[in-house]
PDB file of N, CA and C in Angstrom:
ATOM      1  N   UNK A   1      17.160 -18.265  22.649  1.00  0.00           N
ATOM      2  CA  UNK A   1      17.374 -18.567  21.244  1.00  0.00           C
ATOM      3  C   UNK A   1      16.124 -19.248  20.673  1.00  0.00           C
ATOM      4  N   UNK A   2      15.774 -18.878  19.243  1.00  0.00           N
ATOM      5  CA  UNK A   2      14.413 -19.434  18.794  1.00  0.00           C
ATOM      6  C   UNK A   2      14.489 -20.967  18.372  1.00  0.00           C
ATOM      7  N   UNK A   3      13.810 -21.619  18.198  1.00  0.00           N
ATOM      8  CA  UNK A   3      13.574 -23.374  17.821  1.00  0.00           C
ATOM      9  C   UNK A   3      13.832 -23.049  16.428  1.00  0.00           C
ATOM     10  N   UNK A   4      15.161 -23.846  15.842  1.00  0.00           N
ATOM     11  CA  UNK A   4      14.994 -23.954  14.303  1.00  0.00           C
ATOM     12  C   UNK A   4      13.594 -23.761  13.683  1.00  0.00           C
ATOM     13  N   UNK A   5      12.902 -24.314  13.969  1.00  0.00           N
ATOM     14  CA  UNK A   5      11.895 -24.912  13.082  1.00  0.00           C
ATOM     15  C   UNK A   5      10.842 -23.361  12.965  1.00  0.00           C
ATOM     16  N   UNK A   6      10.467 -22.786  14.489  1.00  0.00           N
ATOM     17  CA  UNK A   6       9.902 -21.404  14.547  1.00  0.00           C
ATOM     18  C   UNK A   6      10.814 -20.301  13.854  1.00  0.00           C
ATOM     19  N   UNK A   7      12.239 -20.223  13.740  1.00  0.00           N
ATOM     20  CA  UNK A   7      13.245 -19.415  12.961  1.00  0.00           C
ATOM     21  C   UNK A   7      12.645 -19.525  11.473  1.00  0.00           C
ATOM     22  N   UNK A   8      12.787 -20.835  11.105  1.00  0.00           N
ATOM     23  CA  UNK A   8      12.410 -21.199   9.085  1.00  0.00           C
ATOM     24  C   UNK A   8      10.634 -20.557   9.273  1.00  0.00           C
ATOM     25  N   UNK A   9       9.917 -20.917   9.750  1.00  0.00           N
ATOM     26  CA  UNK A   9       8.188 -20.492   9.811  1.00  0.00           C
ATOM     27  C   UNK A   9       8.353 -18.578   9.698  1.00  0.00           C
ATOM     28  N   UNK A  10       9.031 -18.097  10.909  1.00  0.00           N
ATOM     29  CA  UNK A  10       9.061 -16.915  10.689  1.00  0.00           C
ATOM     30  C   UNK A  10      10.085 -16.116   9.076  1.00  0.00           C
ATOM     31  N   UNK A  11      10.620 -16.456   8.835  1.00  0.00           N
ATOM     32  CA  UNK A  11      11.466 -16.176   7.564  1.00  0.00           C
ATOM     33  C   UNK A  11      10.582 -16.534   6.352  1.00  0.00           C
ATOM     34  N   UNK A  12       9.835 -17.951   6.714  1.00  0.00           N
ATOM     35  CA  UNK A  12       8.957 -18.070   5.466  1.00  0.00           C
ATOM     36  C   UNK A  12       7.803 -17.042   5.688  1.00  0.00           C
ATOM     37  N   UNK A  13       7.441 -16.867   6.665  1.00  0.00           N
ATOM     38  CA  UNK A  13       6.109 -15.576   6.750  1.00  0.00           C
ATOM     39  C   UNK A  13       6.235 -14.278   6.632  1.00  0.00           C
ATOM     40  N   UNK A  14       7.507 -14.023   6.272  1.00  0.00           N
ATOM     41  CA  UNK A  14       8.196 -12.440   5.917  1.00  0.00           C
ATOM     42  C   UNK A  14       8.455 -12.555   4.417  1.00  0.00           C
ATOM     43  N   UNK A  15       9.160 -13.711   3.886  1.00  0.00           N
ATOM     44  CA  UNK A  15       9.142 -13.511   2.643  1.00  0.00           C
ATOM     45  C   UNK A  15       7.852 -13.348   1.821  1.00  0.00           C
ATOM     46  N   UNK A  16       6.825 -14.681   2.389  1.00  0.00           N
ATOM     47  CA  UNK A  16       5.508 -14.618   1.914  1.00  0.00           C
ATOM     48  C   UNK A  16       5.042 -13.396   1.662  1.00  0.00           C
ATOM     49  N   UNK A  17       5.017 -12.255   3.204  1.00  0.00           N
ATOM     50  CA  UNK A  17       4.325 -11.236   3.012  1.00  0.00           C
ATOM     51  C   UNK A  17       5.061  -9.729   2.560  1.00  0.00           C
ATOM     52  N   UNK A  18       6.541 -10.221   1.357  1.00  0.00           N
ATOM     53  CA  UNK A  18       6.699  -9.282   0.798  1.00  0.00           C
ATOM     54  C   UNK A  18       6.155  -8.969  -0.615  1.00  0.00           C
ATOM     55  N   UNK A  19       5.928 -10.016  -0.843  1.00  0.00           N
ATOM     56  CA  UNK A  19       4.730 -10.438  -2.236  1.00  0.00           C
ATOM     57  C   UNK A  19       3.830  -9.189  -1.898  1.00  0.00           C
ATOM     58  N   UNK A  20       2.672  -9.657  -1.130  1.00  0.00           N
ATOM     59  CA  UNK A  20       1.468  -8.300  -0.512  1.00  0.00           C
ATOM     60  C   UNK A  20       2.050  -6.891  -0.759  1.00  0.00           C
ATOM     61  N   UNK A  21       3.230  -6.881  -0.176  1.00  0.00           N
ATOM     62  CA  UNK A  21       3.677  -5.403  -0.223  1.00  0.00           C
ATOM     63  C   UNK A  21       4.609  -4.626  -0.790  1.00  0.00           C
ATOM     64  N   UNK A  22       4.994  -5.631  -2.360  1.00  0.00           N
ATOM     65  CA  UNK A  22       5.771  -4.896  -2.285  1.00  0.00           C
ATOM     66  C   UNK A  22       6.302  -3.907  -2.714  1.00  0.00           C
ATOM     67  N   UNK A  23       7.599  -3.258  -2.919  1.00  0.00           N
ATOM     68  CA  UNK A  23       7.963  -2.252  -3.282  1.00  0.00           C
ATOM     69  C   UNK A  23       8.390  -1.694  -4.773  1.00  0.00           C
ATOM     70  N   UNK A  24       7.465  -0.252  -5.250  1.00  0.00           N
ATOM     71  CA  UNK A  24       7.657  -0.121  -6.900  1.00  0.00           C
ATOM     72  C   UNK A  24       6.348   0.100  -7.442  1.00  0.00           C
ATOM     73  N   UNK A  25       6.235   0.322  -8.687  1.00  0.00           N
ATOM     74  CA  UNK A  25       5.600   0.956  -9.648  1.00  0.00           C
ATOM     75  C   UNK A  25       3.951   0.106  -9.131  1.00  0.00           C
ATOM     76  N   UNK A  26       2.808   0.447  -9.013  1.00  0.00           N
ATOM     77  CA  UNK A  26       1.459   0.419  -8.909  1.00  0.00           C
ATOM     78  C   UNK A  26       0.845   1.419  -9.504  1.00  0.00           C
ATOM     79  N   UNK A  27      -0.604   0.692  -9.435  1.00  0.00           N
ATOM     80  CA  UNK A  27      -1.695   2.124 -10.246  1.00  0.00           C
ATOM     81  C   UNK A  27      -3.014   1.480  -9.389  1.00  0.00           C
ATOM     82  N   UNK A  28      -3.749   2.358  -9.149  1.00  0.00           N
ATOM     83  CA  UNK A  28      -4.744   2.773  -8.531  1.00  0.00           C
ATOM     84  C   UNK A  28      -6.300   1.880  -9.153  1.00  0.00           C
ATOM     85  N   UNK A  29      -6.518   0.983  -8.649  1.00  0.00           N
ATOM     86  CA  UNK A  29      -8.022  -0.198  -9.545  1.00  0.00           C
ATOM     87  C   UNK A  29      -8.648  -0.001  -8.847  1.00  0.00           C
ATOM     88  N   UNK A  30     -10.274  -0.225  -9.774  1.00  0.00           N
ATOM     89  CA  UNK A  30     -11.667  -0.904  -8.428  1.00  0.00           C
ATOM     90  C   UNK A  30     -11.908   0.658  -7.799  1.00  0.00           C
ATOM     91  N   UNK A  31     -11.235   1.453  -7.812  1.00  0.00           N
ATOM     92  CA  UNK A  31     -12.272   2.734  -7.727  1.00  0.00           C
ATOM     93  C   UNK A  31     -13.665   2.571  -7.984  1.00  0.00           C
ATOM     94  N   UNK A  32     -13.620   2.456  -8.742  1.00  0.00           N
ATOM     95  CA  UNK A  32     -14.757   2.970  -9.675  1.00  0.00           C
ATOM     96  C   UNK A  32     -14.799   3.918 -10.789  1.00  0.00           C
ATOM     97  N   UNK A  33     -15.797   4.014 -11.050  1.00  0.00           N
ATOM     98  CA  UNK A  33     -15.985   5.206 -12.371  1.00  0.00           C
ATOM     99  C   UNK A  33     -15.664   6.234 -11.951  1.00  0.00           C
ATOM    100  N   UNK A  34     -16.970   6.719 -10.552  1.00  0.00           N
ATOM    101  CA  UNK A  34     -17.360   7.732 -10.182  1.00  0.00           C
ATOM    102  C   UNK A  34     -16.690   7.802  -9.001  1.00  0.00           C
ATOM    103  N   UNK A  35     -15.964   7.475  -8.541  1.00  0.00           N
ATOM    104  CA  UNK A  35     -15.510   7.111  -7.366  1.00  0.00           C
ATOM    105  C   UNK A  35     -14.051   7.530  -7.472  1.00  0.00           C
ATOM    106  N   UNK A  36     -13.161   8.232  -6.131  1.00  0.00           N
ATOM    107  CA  UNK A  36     -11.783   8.189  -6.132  1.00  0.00           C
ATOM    108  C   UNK A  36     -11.224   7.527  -5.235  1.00  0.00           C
ATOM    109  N   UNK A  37      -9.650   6.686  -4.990  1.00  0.00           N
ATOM    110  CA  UNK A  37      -9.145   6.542  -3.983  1.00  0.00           C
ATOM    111  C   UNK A  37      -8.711   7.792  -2.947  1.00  0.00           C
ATOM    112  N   UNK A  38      -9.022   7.958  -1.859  1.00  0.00           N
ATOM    113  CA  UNK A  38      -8.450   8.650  -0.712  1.00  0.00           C
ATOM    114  C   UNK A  38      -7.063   8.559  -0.693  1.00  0.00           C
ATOM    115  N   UNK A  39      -5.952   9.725  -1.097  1.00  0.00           N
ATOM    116  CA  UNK A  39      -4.836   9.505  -0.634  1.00  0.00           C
ATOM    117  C   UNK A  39      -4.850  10.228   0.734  1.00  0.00           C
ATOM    118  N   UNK A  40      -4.395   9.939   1.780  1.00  0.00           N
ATOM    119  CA  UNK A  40      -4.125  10.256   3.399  1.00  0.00           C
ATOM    120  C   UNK A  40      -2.887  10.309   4.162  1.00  0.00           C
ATOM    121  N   UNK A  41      -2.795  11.360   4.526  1.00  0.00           N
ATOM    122  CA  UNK A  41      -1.623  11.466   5.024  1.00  0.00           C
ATOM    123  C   UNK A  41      -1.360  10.784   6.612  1.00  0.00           C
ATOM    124  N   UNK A  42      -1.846   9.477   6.823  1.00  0.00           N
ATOM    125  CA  UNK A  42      -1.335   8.203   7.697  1.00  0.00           C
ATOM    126  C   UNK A  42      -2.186   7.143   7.042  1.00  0.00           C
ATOM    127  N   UNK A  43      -1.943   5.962   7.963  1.00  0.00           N
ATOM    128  CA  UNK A  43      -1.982   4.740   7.465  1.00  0.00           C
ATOM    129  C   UNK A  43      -3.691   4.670   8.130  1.00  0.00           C
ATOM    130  N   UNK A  44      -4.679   4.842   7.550  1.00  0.00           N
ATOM    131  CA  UNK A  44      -6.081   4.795   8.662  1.00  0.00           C
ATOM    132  C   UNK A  44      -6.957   5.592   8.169  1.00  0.00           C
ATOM    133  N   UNK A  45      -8.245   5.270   8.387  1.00  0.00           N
ATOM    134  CA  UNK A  45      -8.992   6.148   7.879  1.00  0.00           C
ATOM    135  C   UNK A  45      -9.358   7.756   8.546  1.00  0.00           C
ATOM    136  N   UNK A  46      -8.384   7.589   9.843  1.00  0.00           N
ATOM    137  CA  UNK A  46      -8.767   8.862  10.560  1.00  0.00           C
ATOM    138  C   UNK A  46      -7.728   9.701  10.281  1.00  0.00           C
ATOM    139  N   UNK A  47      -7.448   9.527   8.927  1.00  0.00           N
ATOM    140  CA  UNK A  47      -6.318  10.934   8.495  1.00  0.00           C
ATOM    141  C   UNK A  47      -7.149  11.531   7.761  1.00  0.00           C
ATOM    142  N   UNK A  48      -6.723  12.783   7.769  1.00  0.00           N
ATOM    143  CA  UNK A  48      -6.838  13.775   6.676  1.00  0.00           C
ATOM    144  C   UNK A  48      -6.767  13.353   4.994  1.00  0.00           C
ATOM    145  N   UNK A  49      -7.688  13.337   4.346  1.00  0.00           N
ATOM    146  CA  UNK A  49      -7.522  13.414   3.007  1.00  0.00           C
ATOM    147  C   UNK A  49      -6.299  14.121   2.494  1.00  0.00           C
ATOM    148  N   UNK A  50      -5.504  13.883   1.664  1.00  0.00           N
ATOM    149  CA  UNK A  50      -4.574  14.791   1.046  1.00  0.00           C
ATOM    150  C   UNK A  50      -5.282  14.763  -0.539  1.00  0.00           C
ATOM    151  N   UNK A  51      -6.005  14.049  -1.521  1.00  0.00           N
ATOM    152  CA  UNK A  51      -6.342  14.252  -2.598  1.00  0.00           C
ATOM    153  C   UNK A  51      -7.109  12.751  -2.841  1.00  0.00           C
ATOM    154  N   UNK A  52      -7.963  12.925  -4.048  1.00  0.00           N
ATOM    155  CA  UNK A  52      -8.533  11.376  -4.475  1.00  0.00           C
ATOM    156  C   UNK A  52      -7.475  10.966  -5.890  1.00  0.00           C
ATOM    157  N   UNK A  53      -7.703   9.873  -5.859  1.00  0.00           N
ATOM    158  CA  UNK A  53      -6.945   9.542  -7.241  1.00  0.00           C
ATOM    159  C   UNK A  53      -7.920   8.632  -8.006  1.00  0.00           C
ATOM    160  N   UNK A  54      -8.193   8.873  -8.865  1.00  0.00           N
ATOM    161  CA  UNK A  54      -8.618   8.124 -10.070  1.00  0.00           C
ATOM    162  C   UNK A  54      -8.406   6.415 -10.375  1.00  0.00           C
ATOM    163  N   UNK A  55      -8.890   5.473 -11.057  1.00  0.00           N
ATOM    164  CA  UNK A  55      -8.679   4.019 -11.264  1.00  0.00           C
ATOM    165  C   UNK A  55      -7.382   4.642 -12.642  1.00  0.00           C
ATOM    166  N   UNK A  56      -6.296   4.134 -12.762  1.00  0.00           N
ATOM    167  CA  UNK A  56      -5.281   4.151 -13.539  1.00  0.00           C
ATOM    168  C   UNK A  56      -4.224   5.427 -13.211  1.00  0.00           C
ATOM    169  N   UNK A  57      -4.620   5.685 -11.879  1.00  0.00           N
ATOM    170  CA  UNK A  57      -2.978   6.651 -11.327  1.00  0.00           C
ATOM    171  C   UNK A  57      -2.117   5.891 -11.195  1.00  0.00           C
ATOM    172  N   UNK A  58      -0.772   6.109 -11.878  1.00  0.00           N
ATOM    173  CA  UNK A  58       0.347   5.843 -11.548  1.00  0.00           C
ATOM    174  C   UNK A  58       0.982   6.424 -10.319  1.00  0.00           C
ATOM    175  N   UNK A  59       1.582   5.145  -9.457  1.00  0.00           N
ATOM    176  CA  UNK A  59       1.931   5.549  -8.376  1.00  0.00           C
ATOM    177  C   UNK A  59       3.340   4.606  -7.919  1.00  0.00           C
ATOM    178  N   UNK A  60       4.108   4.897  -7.023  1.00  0.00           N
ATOM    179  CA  UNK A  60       5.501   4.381  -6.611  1.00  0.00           C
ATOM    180  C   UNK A  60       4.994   3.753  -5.154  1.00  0.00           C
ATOM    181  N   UNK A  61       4.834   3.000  -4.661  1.00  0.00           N
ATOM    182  CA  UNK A  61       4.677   2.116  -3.685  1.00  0.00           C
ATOM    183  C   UNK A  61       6.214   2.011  -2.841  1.00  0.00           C
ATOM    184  N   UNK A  62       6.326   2.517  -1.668  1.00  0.00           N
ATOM    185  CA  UNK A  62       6.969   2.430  -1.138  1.00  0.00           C
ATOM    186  C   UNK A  62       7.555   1.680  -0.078  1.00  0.00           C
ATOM    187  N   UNK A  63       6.475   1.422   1.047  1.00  0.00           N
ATOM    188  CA  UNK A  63       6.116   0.392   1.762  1.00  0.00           C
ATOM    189  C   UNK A  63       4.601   0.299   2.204  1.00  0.00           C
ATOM    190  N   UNK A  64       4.680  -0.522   3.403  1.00  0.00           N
ATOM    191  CA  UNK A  64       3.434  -1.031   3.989  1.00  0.00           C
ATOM    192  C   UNK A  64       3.050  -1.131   4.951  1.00  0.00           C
ATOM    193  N   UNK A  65       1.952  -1.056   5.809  1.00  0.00           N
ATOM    194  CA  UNK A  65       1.903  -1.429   7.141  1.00  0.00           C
ATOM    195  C   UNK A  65      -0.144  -2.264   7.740  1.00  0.00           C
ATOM    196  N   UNK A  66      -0.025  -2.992   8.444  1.00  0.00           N
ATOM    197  CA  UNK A  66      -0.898  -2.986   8.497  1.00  0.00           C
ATOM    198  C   UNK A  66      -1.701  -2.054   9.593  1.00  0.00           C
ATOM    199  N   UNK A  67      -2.760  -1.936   9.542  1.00  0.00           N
ATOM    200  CA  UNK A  67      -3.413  -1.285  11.290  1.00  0.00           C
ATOM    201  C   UNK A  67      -4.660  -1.520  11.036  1.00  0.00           C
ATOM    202  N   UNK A  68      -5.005  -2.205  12.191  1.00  0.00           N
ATOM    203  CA  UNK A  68      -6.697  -2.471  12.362  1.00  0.00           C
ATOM    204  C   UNK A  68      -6.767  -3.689  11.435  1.00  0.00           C
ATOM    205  N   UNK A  69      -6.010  -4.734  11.094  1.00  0.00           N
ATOM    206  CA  UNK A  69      -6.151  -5.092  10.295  1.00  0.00           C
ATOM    207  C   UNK A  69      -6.368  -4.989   8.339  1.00  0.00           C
ATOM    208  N   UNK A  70      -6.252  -3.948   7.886  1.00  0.00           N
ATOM    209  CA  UNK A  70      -6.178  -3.314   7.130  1.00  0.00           C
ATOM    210  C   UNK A  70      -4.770  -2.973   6.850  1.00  0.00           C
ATOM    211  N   UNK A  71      -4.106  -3.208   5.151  1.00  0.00           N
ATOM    212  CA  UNK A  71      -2.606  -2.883   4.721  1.00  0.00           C
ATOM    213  C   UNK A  71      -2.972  -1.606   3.956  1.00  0.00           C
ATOM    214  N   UNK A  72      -1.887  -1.095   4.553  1.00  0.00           N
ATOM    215  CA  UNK A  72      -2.258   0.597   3.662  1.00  0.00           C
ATOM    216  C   UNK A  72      -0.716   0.390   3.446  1.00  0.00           C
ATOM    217  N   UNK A  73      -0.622   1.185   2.107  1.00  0.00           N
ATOM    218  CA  UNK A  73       0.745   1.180   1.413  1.00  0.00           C
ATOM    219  C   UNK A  73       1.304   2.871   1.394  1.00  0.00           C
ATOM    220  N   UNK A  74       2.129   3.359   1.533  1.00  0.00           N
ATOM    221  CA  UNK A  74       2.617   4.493   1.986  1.00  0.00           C
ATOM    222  C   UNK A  74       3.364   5.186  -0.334  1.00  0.00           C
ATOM    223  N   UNK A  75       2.732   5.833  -0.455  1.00  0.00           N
ATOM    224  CA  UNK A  75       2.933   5.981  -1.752  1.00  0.00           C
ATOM    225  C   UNK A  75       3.302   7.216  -2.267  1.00  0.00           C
ATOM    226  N   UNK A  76       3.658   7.402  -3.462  1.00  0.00           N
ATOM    227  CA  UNK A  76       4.056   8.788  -4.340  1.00  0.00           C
ATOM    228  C   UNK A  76       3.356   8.826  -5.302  1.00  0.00           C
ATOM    229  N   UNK A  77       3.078   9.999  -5.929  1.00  0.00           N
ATOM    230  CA  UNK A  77       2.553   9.976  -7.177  1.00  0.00           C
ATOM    231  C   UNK A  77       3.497   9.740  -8.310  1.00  0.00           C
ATOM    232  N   UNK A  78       3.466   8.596  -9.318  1.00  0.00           N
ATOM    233  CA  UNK A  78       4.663   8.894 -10.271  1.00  0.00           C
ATOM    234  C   UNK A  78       5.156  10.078 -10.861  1.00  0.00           C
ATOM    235  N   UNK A  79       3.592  10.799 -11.275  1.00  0.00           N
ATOM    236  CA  UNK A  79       4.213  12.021 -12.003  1.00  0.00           C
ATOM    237  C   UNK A  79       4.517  13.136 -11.295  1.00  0.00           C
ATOM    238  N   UNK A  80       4.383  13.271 -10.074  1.00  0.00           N
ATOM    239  CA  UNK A  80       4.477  14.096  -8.773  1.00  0.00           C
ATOM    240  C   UNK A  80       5.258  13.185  -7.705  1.00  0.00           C
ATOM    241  N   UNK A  81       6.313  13.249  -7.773  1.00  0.00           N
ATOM    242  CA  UNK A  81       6.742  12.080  -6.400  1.00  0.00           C
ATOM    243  C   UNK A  81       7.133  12.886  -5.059  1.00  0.00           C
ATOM    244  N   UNK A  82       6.656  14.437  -5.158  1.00  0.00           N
ATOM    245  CA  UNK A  82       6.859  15.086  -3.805  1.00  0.00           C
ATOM    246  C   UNK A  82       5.418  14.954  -3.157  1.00  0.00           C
ATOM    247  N   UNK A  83       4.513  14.333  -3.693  1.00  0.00           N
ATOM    248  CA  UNK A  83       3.185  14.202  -3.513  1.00  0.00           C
ATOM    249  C   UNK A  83       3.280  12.720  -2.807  1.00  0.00           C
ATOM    250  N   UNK A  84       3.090  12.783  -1.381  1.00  0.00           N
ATOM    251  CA  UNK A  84       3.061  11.257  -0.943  1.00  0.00           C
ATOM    252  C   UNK A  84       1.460  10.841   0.038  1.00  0.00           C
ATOM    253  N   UNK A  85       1.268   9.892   0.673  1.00  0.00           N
ATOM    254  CA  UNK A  85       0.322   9.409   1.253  1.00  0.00           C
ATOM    255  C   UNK A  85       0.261   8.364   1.272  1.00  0.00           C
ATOM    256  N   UNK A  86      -0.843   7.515   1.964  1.00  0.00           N
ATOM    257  CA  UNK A  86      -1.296   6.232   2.093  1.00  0.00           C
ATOM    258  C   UNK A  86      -2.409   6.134   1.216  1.00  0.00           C
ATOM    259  N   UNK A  87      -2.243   5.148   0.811  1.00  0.00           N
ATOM    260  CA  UNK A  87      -3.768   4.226   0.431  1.00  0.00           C
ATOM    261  C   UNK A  87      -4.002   2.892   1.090  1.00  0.00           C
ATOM    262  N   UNK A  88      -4.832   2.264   1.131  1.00  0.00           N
ATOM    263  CA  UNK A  88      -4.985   1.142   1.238  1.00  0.00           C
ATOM    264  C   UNK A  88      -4.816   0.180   0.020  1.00  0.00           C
ATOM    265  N   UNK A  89      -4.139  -0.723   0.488  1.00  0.00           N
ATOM    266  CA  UNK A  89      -3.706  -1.682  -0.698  1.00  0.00           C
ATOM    267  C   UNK A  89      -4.797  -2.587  -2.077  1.00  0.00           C
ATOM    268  N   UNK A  90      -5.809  -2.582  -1.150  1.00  0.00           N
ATOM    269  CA  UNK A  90      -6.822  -3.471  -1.919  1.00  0.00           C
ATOM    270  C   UNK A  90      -7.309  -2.656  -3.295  1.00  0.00           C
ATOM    271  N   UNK A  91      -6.631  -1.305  -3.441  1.00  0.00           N
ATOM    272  CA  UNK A  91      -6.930  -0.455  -4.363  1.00  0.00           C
ATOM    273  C   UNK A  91      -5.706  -0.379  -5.413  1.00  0.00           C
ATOM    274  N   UNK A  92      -4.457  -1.455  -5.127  1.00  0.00           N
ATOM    275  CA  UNK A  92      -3.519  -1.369  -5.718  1.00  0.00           C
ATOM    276  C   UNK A  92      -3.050  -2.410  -6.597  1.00  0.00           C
ATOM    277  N   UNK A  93      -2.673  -2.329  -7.980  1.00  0.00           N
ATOM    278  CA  UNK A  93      -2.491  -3.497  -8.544  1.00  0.00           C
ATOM    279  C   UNK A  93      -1.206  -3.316  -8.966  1.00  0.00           C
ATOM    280  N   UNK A  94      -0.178  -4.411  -9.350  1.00  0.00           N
ATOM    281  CA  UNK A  94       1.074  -4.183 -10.373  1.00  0.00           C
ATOM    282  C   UNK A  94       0.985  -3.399 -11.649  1.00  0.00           C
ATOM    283  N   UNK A  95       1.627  -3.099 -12.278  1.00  0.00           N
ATOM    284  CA  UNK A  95       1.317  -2.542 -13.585  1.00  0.00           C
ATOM    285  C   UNK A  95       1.161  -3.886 -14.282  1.00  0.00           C
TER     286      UNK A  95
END
């Protein structure tokens, strides 16, 4: 059985890190001009491209994961939501 005190630490470090990830409406920042986000079909840079997206795609954020240190968010396109992939999060803002 866990130590009260490690039980409340872990519950507070899950809620904390649903903030980071969470789930619902995002759009695509910090591209750049000239530049697109990589959508990928896994969480990593050693996937396959599935398409770039632009700074102001609307997108549905689904969940998250980290790997390698790096949070990639598992996503839809709003106006296409059979269109899914990863991005990495640091490219994602709230609306």
């Amino acid at each position: 059985m866990l130590h009260p005190r490690l039980s409340a630490l872990l519950l507070i470090a899950l809620v904390a890190g649903c903030d980071v990830a969470a789930v619902g409406p995002a759009v695509v920042t910090r591209a750049g001009p000239d530049e697109l986000l990589k959508l990928r079909a896994g969480p990593g840079l050693g996937y396959r491209v599935i398409l770039g997206l632009p700074d102001g795609t609307r997108l549905t954020r689904r969940d998250c994961v980290t790997e390698v240190g790096q949070l990639w968010c598992r996503v839809a396109l709003a106006d296409a939501p059979a269109i899914t992939g990863y991005v990495s999060a640091d490219y994602l803002s709230d609306r």
